[in-house]
N, C-alpha and C. Protein backbone atom coordinates (compact mmCIF):
# COMPACT_ATOMS: atom_id res chain seq x y z
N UNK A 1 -11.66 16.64 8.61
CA UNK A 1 -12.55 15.93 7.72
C UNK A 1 -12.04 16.07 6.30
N UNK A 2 -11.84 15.00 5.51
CA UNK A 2 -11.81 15.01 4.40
C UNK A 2 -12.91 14.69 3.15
N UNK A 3 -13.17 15.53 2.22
CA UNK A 3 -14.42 14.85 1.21
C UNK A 3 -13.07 14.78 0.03
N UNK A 4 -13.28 13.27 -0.28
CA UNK A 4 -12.48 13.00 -1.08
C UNK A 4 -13.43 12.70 -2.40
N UNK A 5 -13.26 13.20 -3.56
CA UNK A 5 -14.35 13.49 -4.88
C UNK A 5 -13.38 12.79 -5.94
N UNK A 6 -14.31 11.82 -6.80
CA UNK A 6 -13.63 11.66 -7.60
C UNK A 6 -14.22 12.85 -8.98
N UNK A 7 -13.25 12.79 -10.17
CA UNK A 7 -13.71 14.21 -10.64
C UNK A 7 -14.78 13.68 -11.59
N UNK A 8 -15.38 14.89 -12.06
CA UNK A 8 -16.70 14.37 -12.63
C UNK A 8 -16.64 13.90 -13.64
N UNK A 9 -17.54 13.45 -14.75
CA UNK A 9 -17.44 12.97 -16.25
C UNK A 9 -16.51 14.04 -17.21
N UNK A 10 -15.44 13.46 -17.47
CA UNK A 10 -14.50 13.79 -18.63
C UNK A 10 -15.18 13.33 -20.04
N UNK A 11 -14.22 14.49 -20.93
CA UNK A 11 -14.95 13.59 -22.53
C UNK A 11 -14.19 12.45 -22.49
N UNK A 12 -14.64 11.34 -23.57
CA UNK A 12 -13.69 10.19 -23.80
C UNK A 12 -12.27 10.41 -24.32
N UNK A 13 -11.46 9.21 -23.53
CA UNK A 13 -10.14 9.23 -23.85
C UNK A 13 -10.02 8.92 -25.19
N UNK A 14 -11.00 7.69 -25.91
CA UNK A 14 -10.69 7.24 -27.34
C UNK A 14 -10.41 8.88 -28.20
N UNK A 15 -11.77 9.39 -28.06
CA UNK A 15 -12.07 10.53 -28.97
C UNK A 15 -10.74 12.04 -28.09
N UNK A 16 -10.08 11.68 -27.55
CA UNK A 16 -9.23 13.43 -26.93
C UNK A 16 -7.99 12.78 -28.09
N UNK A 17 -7.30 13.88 -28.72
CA UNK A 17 -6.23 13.60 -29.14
C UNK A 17 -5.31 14.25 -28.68
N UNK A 18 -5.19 14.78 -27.64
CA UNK A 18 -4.29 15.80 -26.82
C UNK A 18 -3.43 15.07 -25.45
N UNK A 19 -2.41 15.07 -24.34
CA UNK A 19 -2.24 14.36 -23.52
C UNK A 19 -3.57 14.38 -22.97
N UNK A 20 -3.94 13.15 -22.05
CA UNK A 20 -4.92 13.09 -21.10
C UNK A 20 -4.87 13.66 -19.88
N UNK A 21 -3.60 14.54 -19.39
CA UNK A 21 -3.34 15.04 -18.52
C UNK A 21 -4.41 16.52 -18.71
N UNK A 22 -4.47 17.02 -20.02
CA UNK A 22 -5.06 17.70 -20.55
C UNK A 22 -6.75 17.56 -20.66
N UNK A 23 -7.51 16.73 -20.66
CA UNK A 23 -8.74 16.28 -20.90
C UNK A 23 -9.29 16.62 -20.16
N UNK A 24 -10.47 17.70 -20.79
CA UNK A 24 -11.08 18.35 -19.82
C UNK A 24 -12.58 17.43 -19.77
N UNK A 25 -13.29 18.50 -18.72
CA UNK A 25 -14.99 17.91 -18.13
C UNK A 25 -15.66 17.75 -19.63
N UNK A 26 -16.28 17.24 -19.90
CA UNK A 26 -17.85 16.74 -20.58
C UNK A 26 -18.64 18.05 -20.36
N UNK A 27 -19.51 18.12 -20.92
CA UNK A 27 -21.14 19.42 -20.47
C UNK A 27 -21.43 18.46 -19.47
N UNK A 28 -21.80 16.99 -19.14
CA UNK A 28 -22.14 16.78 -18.33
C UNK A 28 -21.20 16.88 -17.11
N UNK A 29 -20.14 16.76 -16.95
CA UNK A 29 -19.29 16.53 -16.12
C UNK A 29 -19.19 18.46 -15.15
N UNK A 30 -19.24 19.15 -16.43
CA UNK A 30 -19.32 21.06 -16.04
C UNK A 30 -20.71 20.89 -15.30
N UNK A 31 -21.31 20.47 -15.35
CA UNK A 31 -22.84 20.35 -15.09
C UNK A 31 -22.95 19.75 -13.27
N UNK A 32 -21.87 18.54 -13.05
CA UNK A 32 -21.86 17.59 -11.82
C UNK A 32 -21.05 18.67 -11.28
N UNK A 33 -20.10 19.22 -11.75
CA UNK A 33 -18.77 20.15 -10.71
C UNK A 33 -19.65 21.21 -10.06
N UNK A 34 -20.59 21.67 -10.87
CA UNK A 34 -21.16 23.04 -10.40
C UNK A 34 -22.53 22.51 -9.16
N UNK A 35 -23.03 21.47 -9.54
CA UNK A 35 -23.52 20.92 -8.81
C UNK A 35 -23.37 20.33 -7.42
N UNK A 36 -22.10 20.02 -7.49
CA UNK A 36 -21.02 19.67 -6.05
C UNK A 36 -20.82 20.62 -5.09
N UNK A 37 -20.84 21.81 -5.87
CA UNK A 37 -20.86 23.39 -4.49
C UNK A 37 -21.97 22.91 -3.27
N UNK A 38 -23.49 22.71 -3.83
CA UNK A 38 -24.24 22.67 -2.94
C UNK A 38 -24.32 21.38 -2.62
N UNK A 39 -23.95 20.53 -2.41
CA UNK A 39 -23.39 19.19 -2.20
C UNK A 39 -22.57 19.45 -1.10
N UNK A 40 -21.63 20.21 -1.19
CA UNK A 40 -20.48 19.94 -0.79
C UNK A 40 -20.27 21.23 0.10
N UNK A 41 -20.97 22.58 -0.02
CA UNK A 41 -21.06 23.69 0.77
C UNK A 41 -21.14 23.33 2.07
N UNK A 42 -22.15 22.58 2.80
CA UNK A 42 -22.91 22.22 4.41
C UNK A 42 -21.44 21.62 4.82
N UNK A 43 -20.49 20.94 4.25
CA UNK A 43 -19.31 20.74 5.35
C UNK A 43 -18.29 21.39 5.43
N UNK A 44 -18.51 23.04 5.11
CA UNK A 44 -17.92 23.63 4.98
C UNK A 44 -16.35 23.60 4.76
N UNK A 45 -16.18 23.10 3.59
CA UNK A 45 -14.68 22.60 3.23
C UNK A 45 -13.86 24.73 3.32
N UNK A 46 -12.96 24.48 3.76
CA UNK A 46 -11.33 25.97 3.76
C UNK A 46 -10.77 25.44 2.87
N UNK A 47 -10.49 24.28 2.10
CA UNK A 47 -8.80 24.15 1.49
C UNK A 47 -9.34 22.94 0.29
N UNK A 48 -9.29 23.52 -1.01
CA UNK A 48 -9.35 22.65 -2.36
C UNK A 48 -7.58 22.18 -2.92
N UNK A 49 -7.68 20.58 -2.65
CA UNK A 49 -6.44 20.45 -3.36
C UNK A 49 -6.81 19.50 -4.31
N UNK A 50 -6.72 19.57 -5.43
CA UNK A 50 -6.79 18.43 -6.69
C UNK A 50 -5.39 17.97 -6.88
N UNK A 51 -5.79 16.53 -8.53
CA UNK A 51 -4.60 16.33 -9.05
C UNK A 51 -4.28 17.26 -9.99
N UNK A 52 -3.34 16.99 -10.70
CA UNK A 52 -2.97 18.03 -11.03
C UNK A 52 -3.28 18.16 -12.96
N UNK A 53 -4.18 16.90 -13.31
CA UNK A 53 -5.35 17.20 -14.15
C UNK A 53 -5.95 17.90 -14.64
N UNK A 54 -6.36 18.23 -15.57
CA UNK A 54 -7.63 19.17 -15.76
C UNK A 54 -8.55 19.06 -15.57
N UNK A 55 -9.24 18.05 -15.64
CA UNK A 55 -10.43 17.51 -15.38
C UNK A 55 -10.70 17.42 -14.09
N UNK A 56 -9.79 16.77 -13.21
CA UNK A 56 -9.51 17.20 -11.58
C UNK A 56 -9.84 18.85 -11.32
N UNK A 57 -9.30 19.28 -11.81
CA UNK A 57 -8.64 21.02 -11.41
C UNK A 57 -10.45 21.62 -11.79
N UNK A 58 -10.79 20.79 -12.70
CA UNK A 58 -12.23 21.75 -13.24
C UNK A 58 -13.34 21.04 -12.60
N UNK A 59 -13.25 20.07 -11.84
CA UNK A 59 -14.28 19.62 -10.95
C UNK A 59 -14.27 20.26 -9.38
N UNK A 60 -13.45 20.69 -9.33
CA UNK A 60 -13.33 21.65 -7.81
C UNK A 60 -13.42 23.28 -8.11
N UNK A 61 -13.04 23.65 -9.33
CA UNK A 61 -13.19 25.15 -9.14
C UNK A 61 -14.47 25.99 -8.62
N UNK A 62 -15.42 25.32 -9.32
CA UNK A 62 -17.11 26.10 -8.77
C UNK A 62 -17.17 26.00 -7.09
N UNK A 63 -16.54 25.02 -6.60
CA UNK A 63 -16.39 25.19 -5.10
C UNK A 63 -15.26 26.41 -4.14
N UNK A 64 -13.99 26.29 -5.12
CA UNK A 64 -12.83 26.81 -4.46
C UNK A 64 -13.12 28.21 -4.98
N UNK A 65 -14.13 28.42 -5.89
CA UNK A 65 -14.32 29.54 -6.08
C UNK A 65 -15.52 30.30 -5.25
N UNK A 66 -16.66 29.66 -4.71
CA UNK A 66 -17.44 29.91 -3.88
C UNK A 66 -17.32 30.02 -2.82
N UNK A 67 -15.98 29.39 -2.41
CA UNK A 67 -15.05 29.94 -0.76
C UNK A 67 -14.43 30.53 0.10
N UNK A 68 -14.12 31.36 -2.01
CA UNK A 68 -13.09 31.61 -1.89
C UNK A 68 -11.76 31.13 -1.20
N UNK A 69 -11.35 30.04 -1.95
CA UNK A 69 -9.99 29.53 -2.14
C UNK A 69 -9.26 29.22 -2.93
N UNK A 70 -8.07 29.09 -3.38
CA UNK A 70 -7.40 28.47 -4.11
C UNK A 70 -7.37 27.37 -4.45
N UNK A 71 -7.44 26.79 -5.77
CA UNK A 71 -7.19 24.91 -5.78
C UNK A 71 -5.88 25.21 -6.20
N UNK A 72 -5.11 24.41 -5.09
CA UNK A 72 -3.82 23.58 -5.59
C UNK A 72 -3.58 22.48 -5.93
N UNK A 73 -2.69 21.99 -6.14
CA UNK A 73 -2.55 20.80 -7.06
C UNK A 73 -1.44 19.69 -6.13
N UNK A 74 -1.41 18.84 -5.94
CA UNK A 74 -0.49 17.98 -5.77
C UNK A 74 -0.54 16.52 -6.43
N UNK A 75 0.69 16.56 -6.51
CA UNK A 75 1.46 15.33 -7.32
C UNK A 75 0.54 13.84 -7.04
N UNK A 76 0.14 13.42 -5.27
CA UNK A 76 0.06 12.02 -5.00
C UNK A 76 -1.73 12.23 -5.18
N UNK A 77 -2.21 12.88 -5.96
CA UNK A 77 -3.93 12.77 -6.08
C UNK A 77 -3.82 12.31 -7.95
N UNK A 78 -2.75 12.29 -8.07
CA UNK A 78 -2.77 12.42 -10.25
C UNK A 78 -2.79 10.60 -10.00
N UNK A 79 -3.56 10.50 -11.29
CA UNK A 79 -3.21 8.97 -11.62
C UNK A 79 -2.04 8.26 -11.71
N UNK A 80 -2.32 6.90 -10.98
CA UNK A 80 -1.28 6.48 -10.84
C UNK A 80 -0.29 6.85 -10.02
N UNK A 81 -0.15 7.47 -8.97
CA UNK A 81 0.44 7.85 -8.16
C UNK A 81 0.86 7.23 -7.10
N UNK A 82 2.04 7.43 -6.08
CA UNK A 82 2.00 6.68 -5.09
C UNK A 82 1.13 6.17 -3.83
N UNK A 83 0.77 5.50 -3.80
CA UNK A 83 -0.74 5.39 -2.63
C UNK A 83 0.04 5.57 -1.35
N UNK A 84 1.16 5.51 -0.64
CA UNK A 84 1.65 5.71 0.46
C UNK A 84 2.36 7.62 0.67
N UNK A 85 1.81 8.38 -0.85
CA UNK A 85 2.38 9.61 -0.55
C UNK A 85 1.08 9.63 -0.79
N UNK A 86 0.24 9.68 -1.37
CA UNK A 86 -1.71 10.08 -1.22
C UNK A 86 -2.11 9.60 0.43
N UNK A 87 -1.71 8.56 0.93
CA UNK A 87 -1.85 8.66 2.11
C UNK A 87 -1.24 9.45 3.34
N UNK A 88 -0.29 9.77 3.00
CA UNK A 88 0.45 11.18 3.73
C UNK A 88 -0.27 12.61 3.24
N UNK A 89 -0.67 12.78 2.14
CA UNK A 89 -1.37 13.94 2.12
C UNK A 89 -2.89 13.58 2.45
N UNK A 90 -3.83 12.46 2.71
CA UNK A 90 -4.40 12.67 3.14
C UNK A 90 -4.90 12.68 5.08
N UNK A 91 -3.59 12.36 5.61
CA UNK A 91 -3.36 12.78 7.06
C UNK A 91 -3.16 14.10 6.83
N UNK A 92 -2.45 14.99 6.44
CA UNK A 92 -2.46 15.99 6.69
C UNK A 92 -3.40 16.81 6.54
N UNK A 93 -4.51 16.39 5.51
CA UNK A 93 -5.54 17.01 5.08
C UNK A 93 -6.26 17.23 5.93
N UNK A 94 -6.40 16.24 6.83
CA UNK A 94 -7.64 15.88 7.48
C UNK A 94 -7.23 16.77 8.85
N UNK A 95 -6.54 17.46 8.89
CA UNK A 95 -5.95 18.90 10.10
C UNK A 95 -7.26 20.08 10.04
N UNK A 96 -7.69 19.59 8.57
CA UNK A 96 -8.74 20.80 8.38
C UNK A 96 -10.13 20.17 7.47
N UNK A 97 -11.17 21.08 6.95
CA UNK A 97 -12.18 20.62 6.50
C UNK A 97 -11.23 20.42 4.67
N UNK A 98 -11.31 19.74 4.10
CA UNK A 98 -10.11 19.75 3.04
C UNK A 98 -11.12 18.80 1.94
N UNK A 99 -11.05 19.22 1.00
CA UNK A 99 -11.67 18.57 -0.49
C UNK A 99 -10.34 18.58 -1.24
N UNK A 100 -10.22 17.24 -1.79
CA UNK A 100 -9.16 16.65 -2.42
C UNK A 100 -9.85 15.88 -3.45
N UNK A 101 -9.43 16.33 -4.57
CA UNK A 101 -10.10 15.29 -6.28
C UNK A 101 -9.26 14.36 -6.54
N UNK A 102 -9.73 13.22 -6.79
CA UNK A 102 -8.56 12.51 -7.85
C UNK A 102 -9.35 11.51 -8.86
N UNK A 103 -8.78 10.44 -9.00
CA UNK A 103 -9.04 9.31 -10.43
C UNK A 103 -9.77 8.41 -9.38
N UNK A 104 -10.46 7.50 -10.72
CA UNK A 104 -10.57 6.58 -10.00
C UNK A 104 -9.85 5.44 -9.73
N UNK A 105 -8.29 5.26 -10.07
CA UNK A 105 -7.86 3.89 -9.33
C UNK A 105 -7.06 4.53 -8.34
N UNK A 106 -7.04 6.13 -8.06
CA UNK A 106 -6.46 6.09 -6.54
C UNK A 106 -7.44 6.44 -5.44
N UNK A 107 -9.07 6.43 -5.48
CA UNK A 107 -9.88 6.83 -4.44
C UNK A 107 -9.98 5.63 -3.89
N UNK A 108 -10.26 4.54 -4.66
CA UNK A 108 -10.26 3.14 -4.67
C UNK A 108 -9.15 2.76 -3.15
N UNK A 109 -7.95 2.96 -3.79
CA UNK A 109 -6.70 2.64 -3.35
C UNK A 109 -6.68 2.98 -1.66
N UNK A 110 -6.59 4.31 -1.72
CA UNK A 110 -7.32 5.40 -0.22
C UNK A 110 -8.07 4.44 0.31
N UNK A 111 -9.44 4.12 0.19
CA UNK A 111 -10.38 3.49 0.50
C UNK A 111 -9.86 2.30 1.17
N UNK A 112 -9.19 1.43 0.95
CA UNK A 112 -8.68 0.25 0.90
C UNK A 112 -7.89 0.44 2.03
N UNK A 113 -7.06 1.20 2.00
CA UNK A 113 -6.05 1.02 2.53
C UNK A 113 -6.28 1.80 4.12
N UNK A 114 -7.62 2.74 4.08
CA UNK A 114 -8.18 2.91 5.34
C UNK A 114 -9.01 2.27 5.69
N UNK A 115 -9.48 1.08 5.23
CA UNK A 115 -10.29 -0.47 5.84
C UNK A 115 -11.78 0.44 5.81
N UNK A 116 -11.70 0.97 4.42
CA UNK A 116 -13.09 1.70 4.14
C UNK A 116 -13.77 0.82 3.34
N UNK A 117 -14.70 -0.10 3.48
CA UNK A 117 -15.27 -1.01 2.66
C UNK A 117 -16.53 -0.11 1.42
N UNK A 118 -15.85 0.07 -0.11
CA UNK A 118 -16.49 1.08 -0.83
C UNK A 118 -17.22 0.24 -1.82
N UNK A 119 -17.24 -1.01 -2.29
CA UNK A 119 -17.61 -2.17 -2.66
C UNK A 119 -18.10 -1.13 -4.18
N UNK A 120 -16.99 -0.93 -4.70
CA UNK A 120 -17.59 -0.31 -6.41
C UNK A 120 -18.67 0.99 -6.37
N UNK A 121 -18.20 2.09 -5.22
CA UNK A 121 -18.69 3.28 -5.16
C UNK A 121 -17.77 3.86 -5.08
N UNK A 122 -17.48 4.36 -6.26
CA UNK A 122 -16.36 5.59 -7.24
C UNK A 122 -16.83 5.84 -8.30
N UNK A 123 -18.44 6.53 -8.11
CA UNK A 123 -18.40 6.74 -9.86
C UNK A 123 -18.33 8.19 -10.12
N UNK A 124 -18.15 8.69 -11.04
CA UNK A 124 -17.57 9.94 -11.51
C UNK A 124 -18.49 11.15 -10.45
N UNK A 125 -17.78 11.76 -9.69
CA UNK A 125 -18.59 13.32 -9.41
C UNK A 125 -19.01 13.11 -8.18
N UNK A 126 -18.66 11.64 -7.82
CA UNK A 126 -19.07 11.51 -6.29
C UNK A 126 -18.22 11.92 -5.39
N UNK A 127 -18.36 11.54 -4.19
CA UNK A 127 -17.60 11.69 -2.62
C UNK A 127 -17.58 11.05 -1.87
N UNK A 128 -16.41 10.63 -0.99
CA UNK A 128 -16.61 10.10 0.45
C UNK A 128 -16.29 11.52 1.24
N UNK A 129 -17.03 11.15 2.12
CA UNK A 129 -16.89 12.15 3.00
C UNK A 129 -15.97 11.06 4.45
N UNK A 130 -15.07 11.48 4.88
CA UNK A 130 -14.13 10.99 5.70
C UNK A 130 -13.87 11.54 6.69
N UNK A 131 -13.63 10.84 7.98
CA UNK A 131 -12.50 11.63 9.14
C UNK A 131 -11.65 10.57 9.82
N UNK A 132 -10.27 10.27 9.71
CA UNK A 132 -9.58 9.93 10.19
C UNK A 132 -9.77 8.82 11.49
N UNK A 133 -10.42 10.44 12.63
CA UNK A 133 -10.75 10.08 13.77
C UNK A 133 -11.09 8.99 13.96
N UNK A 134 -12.54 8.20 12.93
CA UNK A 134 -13.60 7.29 12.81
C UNK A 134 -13.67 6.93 11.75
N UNK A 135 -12.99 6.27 11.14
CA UNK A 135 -13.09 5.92 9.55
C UNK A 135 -14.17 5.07 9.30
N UNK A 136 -14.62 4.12 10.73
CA UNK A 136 -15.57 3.44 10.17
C UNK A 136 -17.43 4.32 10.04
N UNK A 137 -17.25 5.54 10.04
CA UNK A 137 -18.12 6.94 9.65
C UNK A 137 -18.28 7.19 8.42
N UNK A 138 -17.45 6.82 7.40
CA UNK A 138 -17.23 7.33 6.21
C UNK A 138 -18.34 6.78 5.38
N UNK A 139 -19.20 7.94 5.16
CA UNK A 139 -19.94 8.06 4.12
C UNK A 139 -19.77 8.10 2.36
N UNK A 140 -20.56 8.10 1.95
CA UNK A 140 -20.37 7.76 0.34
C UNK A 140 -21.69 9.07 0.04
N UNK A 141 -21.10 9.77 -1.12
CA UNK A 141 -22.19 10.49 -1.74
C UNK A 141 -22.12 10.45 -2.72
N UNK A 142 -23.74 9.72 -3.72
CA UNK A 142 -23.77 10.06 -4.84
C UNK A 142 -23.28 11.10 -5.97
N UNK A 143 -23.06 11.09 -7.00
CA UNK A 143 -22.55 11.93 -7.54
C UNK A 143 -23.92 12.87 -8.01
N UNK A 144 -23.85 14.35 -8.08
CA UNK A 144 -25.14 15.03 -8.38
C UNK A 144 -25.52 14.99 -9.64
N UNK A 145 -26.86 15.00 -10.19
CA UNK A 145 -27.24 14.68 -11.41
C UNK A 145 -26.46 14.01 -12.16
């Protein structure tokens, strides 16, 4: 099973003057991540991989830290990335209970390309919850507060 999250509210890009690779959560966005544990606890996710973001990386920690696990990072969850290597890591993901963060024009992309009809549900802090097996199963979860 995969819960694929997009990450929560970042501050604005106009107002960051730093790379955006760098741009961290909002108070509100710290607020949705910590909120996602109990969201996201009942499917008992083993394995946090984000992009390799900050804002990614800080929307999964309150979880990978309540699991005790590690968040790692890989390359095909960062914006803009290849959608046919995000789709190879998300087969492999799906070997285990696995939470994977990314942007929103590659959850989109995922979606699509597993004949997941998401019709403009990617908004910040949410989830699909996924399994391979049955894709036509795949749920959508609001994002928390």
């Amino acid at each position: 099973m995969i819960l694929l999250v997009r990450h929560a509210k970042a501050g604005s890009r106009h107002h960051w003057d730093g790379p955006d690779r760098r741009r961290p959560l909002s108070k509100a966005g710290f607020r949705q991540a910590a909120d996602l544990v109990d969201l996201l606890l009942p499917y008992q996710p083993t394995r946090v991989v984000s992009s390799p973001y900050l804002r990614c990386v800080q929307t999964v920690e309150p979880l990978a830290e309540k699991i005790g696990a590690e968040v790692t990072t890989a390359a095909p969850l960062a914006e803009g990335a290849s959608v046919s290597a995000l789709m190879q890591l998300i087969t492999q993901a799906d070997q285990e209970v696995s939470v994977l963060c990314s942007h929103g024009d590659m959850i989109p992309a995922a979606l699509e390309t597993l004949g997941v009809r998401w019709r403009d549900r990617c908004t910040k802090g949410s989830t699909w919850v996924l399994s391979l097996a049955s894709v036509s199963d795949a749920r959508y979860l609001p994002p928390p507060s």
